[in-house]
PDB file of N, CA and C in Angstrom:
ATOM      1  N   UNK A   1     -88.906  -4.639  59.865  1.00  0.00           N
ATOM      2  CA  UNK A   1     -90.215  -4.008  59.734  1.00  0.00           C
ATOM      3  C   UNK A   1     -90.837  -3.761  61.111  1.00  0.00           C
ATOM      4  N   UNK A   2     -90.634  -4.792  62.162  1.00  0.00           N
ATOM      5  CA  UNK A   2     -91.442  -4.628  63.305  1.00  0.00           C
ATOM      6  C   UNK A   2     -90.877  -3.649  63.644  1.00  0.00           C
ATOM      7  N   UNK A   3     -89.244  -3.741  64.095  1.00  0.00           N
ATOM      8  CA  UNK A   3     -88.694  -2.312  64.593  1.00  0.00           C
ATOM      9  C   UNK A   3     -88.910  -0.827  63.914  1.00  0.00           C
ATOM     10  N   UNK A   4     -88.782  -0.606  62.902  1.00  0.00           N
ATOM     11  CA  UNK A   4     -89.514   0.455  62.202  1.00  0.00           C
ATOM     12  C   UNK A   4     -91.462   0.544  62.962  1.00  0.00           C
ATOM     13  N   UNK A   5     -91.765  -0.084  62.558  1.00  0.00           N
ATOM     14  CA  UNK A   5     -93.571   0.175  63.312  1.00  0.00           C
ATOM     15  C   UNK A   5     -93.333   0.471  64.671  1.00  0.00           C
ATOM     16  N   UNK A   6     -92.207  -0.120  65.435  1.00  0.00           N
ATOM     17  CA  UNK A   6     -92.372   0.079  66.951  1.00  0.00           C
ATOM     18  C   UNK A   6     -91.856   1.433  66.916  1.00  0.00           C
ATOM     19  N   UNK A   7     -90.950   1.979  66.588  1.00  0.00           N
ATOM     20  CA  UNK A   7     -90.288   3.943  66.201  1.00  0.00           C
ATOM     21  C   UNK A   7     -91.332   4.451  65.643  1.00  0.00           C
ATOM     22  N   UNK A   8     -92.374   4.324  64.945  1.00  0.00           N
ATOM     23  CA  UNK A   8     -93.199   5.217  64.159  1.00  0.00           C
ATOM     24  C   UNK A   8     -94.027   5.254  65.597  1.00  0.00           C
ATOM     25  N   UNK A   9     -94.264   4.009  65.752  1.00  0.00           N
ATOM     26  CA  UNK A   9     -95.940   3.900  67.587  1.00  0.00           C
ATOM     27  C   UNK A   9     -95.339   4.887  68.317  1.00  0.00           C
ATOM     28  N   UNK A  10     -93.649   4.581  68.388  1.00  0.00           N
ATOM     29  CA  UNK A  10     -93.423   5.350  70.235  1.00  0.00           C
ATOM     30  C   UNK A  10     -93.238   7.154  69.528  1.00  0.00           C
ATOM     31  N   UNK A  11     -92.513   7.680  68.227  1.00  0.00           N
ATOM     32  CA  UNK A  11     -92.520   8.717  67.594  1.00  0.00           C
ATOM     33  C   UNK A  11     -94.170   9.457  67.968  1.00  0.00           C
ATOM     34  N   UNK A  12     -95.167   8.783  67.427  1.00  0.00           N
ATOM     35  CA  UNK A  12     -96.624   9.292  67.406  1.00  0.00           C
ATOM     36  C   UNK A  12     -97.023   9.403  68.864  1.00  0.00           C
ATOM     37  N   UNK A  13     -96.745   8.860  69.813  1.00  0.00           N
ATOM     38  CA  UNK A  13     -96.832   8.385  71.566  1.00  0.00           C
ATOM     39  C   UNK A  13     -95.888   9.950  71.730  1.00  0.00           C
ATOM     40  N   UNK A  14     -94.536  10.003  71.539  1.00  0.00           N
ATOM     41  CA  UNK A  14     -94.299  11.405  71.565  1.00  0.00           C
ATOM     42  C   UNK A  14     -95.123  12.595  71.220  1.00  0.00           C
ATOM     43  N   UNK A  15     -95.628  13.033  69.743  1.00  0.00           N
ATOM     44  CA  UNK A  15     -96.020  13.986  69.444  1.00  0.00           C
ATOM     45  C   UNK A  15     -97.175  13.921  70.325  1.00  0.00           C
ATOM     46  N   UNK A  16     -97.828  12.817  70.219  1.00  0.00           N
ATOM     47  CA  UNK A  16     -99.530  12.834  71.438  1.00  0.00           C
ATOM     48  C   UNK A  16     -99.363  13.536  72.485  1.00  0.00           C
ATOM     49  N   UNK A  17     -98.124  13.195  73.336  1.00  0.00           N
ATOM     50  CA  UNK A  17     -97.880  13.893  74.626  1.00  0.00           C
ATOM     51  C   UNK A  17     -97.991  15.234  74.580  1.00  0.00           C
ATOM     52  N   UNK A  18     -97.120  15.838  73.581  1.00  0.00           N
ATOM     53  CA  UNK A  18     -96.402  17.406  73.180  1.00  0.00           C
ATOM     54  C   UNK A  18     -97.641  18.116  73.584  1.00  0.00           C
ATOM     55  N   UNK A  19     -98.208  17.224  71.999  1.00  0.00           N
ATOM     56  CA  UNK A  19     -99.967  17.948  71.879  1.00  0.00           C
ATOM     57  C   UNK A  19    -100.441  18.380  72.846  1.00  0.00           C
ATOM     58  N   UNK A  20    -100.405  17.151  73.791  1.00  0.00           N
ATOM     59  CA  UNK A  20    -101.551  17.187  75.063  1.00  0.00           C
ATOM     60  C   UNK A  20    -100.656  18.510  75.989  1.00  0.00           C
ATOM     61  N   UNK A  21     -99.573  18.290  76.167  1.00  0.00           N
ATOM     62  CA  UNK A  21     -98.617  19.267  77.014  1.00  0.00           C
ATOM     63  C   UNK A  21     -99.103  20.670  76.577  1.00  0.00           C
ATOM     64  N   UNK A  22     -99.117  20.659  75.183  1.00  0.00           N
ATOM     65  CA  UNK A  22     -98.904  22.437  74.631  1.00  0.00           C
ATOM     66  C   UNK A  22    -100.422  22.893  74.791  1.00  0.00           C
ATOM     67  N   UNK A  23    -102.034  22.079  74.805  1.00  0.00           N
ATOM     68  CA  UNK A  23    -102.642  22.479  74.650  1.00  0.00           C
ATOM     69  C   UNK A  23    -103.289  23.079  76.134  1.00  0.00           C
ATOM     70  N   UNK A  24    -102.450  21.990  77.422  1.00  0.00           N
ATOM     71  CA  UNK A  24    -102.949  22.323  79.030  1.00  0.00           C
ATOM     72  C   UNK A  24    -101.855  23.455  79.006  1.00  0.00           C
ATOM     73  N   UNK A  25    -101.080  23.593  78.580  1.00  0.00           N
ATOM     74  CA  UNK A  25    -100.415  24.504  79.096  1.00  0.00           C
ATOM     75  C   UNK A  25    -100.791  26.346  78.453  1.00  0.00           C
ATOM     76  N   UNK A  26    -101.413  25.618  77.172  1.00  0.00           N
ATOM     77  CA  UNK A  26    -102.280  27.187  76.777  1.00  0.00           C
ATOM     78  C   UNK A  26    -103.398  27.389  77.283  1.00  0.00           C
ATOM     79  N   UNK A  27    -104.326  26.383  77.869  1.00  0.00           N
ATOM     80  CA  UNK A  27    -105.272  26.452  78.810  1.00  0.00           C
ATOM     81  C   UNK A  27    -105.175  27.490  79.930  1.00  0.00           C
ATOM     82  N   UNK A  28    -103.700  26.835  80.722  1.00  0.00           N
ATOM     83  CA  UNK A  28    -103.465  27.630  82.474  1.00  0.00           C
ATOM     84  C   UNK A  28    -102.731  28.737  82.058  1.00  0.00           C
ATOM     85  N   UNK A  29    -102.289  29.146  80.794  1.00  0.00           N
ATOM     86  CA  UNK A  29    -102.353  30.561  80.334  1.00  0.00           C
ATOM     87  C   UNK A  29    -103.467  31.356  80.068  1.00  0.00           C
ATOM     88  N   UNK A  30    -104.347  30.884  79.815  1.00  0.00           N
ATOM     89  CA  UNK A  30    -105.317  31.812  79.521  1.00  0.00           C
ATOM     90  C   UNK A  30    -106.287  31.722  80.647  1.00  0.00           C
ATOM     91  N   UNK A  31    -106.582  30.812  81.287  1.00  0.00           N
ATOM     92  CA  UNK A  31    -106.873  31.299  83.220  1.00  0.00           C
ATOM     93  C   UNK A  31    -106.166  32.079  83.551  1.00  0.00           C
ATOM     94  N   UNK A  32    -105.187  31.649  83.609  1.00  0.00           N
ATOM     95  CA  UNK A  32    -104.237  32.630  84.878  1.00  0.00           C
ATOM     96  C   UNK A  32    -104.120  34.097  83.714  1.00  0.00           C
ATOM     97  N   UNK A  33    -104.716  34.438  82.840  1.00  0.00           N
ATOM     98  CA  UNK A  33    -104.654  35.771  82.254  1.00  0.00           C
ATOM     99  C   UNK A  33    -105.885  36.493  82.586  1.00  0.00           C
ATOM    100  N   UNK A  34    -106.703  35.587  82.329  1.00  0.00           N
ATOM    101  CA  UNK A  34    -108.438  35.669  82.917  1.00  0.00           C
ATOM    102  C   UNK A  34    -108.544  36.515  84.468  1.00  0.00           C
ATOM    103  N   UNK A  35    -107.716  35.562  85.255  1.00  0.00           N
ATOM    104  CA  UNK A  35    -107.526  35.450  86.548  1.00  0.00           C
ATOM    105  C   UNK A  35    -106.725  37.011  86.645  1.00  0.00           C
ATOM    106  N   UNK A  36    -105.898  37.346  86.123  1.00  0.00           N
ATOM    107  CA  UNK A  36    -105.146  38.612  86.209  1.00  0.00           C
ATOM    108  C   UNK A  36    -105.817  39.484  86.107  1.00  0.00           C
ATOM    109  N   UNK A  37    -106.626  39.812  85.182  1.00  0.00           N
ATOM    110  CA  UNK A  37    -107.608  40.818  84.711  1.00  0.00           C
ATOM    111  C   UNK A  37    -109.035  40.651  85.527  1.00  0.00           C
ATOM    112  N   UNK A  38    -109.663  39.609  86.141  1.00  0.00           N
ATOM    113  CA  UNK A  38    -110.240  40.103  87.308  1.00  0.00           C
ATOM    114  C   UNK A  38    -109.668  40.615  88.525  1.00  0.00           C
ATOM    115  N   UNK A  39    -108.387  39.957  89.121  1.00  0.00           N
ATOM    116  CA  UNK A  39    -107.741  40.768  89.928  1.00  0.00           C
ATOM    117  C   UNK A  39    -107.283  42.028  89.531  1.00  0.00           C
ATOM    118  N   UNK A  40    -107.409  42.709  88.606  1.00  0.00           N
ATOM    119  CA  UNK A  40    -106.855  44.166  87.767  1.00  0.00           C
ATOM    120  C   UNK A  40    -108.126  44.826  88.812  1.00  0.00           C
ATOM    121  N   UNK A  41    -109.337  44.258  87.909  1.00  0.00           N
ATOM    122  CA  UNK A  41    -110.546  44.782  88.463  1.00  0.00           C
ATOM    123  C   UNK A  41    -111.076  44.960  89.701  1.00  0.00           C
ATOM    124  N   UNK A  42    -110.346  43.783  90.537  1.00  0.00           N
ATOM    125  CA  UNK A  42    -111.141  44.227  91.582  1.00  0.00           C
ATOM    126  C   UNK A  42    -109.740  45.412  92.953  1.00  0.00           C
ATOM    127  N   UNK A  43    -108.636  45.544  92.137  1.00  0.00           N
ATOM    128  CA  UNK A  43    -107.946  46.294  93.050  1.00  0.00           C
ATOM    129  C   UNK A  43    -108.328  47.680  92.290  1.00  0.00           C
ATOM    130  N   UNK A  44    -109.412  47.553  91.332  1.00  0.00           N
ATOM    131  CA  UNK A  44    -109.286  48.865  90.606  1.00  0.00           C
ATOM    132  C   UNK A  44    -107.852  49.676  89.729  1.00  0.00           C
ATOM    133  N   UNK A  45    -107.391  48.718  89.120  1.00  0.00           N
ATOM    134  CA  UNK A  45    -106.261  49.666  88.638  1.00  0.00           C
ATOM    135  C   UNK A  45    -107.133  50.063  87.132  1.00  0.00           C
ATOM    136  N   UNK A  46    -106.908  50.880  86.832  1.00  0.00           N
ATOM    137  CA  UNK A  46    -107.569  51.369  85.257  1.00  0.00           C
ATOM    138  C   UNK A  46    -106.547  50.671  83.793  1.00  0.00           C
ATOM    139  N   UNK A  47    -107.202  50.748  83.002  1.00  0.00           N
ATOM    140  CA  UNK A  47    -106.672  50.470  81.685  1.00  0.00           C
ATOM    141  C   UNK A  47    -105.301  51.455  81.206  1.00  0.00           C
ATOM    142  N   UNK A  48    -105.203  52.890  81.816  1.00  0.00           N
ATOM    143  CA  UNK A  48    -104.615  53.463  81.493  1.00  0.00           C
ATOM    144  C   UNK A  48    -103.338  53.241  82.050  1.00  0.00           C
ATOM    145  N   UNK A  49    -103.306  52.886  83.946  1.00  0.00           N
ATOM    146  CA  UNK A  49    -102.366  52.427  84.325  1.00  0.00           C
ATOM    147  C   UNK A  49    -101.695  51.373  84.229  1.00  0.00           C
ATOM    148  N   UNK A  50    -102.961  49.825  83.358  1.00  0.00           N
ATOM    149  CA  UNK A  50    -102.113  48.658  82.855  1.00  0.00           C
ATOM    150  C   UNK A  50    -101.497  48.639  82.049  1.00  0.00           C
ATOM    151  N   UNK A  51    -101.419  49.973  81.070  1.00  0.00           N
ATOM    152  CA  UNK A  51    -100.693  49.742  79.637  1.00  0.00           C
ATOM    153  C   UNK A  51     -99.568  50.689  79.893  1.00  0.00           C
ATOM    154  N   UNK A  52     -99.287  51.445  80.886  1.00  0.00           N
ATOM    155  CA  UNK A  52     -98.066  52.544  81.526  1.00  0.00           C
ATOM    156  C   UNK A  52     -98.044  52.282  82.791  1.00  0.00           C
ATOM    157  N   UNK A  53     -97.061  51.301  82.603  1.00  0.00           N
ATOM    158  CA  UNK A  53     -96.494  51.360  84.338  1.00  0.00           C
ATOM    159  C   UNK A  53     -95.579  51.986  84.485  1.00  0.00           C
ATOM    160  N   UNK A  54     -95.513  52.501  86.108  1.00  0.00           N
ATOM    161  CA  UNK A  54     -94.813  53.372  86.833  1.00  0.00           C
ATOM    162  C   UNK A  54     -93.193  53.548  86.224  1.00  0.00           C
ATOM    163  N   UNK A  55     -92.532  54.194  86.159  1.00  0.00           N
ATOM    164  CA  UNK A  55     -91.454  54.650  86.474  1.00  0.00           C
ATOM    165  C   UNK A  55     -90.754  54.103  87.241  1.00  0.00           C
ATOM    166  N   UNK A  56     -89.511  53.308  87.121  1.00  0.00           N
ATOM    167  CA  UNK A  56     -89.137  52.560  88.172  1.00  0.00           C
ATOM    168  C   UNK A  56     -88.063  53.550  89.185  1.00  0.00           C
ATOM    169  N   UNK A  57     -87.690  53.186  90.208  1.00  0.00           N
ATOM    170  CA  UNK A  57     -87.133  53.742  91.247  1.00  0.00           C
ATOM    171  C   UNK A  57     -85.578  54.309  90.258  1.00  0.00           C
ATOM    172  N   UNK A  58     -84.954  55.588  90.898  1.00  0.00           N
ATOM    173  CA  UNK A  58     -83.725  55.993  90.527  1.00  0.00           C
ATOM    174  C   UNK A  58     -82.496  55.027  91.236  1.00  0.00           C
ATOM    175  N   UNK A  59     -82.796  54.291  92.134  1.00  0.00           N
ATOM    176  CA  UNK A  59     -81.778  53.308  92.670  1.00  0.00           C
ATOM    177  C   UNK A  59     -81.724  52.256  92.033  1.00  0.00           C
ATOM    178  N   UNK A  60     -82.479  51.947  91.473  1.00  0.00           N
ATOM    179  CA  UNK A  60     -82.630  50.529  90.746  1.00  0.00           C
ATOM    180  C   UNK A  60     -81.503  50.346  90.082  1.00  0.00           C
ATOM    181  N   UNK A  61     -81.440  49.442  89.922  1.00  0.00           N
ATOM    182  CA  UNK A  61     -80.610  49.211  88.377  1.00  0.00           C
ATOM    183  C   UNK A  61     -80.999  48.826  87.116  1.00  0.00           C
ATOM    184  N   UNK A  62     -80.093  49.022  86.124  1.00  0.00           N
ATOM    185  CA  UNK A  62     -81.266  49.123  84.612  1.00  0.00           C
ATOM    186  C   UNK A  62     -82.181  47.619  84.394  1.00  0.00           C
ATOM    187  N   UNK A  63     -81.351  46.863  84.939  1.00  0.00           N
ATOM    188  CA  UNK A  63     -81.592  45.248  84.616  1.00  0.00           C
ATOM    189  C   UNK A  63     -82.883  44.881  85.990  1.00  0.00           C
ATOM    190  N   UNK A  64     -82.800  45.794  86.539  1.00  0.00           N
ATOM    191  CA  UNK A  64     -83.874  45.226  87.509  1.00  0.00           C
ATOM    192  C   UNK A  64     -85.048  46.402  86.926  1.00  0.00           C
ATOM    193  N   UNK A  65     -84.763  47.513  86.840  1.00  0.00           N
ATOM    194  CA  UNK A  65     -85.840  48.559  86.122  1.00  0.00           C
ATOM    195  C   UNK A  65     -86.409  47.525  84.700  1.00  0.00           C
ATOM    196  N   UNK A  66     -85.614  46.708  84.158  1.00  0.00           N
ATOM    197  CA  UNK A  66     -86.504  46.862  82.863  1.00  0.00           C
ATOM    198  C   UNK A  66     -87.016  45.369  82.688  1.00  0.00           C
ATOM    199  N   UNK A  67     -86.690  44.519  84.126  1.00  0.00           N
ATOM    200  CA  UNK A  67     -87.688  43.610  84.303  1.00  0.00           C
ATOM    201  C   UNK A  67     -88.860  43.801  85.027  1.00  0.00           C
ATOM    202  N   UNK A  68     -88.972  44.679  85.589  1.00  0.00           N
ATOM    203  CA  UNK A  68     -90.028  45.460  86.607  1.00  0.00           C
ATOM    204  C   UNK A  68     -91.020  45.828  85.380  1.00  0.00           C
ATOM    205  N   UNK A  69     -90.126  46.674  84.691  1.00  0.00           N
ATOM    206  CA  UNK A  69     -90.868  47.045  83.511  1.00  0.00           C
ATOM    207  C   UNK A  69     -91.959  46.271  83.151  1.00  0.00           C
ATOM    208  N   UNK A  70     -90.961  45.313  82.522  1.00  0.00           N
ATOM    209  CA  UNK A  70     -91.755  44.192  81.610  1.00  0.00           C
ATOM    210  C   UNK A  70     -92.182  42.905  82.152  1.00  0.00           C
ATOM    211  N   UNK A  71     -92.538  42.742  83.260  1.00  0.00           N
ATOM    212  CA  UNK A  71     -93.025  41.630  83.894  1.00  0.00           C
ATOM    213  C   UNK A  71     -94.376  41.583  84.107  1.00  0.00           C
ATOM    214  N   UNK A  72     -95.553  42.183  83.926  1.00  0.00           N
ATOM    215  CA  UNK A  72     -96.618  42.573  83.655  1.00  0.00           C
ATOM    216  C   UNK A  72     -97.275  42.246  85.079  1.00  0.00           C
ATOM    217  N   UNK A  73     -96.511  42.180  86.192  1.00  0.00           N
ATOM    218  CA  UNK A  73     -97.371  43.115  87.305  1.00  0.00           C
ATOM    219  C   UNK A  73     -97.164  44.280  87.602  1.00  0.00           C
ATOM    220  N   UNK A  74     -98.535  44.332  88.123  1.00  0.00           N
ATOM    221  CA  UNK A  74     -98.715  46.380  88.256  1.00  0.00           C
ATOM    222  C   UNK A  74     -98.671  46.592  89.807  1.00  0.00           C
ATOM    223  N   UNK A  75     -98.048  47.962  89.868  1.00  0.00           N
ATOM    224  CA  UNK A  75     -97.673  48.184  91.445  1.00  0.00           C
ATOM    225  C   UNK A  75     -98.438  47.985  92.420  1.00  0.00           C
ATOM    226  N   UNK A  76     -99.358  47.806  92.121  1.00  0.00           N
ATOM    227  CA  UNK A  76    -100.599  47.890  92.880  1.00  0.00           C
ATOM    228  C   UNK A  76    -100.826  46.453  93.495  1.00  0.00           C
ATOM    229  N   UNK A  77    -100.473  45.508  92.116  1.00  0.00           N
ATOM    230  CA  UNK A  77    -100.591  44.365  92.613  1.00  0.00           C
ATOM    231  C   UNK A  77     -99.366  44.153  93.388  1.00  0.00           C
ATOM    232  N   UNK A  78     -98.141  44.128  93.396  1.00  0.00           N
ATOM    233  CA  UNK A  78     -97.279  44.192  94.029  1.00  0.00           C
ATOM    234  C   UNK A  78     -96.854  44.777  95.902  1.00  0.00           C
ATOM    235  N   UNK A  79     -97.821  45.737  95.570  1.00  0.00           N
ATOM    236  CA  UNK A  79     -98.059  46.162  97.212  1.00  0.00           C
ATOM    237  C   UNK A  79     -99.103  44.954  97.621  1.00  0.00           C
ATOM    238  N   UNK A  80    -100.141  44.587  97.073  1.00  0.00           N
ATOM    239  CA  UNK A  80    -100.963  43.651  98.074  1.00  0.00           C
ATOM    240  C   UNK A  80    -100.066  42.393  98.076  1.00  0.00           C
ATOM    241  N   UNK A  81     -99.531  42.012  97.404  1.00  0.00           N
ATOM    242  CA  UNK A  81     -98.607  40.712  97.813  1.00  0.00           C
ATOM    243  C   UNK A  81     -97.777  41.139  98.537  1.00  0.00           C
ATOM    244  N   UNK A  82     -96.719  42.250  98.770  1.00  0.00           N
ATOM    245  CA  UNK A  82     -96.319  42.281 100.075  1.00  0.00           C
ATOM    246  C   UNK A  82     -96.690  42.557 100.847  1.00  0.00           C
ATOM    247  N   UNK A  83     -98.258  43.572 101.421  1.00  0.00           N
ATOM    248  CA  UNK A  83     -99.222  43.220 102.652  1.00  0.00           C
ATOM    249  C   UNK A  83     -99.264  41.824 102.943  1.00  0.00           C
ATOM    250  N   UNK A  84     -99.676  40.869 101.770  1.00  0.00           N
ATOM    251  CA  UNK A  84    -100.429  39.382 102.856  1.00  0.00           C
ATOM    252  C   UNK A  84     -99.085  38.697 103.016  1.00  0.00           C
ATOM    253  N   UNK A  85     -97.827  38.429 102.203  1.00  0.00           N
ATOM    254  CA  UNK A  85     -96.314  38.268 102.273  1.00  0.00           C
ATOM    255  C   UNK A  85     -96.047  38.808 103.860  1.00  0.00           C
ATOM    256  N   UNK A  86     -96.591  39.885 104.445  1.00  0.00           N
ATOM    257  CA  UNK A  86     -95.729  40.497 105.710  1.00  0.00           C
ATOM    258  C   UNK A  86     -96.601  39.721 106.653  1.00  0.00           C
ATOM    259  N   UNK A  87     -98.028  39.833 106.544  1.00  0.00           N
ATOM    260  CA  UNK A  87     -99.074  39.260 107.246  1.00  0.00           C
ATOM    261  C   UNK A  87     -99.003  37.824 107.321  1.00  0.00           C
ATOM    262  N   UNK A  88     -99.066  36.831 106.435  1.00  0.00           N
ATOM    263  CA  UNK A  88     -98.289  35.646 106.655  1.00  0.00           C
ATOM    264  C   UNK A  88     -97.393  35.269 107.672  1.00  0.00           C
ATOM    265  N   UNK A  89     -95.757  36.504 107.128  1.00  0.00           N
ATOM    266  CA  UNK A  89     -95.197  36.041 107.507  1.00  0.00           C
ATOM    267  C   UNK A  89     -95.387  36.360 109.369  1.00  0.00           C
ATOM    268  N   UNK A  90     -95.949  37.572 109.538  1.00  0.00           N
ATOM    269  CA  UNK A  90     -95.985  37.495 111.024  1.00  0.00           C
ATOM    270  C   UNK A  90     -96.636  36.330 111.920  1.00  0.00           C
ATOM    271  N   UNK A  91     -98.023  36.207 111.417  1.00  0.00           N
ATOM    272  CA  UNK A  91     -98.899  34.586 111.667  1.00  0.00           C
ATOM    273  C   UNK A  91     -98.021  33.790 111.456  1.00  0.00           C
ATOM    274  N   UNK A  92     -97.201  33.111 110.722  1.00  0.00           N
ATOM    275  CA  UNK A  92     -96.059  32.001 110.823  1.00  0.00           C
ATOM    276  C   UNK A  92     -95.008  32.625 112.402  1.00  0.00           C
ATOM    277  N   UNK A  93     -94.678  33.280 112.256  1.00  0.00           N
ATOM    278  CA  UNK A  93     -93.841  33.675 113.186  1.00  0.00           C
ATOM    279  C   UNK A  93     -94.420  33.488 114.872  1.00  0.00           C
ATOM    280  N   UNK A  94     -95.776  34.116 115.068  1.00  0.00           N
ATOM    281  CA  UNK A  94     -96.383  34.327 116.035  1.00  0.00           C
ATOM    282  C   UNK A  94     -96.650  32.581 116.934  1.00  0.00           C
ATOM    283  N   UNK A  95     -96.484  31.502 115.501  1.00  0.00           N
ATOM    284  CA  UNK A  95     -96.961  30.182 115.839  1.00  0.00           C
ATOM    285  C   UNK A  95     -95.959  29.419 116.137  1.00  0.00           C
ATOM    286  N   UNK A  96     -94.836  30.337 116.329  1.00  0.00           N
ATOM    287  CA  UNK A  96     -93.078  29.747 116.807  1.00  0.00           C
ATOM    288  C   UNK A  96     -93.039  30.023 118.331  1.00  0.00           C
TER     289      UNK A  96
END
């Protein structure tokens, strides 16, 4: 009997965790979605361009075109991360 009660405590000690896991982790999803859509706003991309993104390059390949696709950053955002990505990296460099 004790061993049975001690599997049911540590079983329920599991699901508690899950719980707690699945509910922070739908939390910093829905910031970091929050967070996306003010950054939408403030690079100005429109509604029309978040729901049709670009055309991917003719060099690409299909498997890189149709994660580009579907990865739900927009080009726009993608150019400013490689501006501060280059800018970084020169300031790191400059401090060598």
């Amino acid at each position: 009997l004790a061993h049975a009660l001690y599997q049911h405590d540590a079983a329920c000690r599991v699901i508690s965790r899950l719980i707690k896991e699945r509910d922070e982790a739908r939390q910093a999803l829905a910031m970091t979605q929050e967070k996306l859509v003010d950054f939408k706003d403030k690079l100005g991309v429109s509604e029309a361009a978040a729901l049709q993104p670009e055309a991917p390059a003719a060099t690409a390949s299909n498997e890189y075109a149709y994660e580009q696709e579907n990865c739900g950053i927009y080009p726009e955002l993608i150019e400013k991360m490689n501006e501060v990505s280059g800018a970084l990296f020169n300031e790191r460099k400059a401090r060598q």
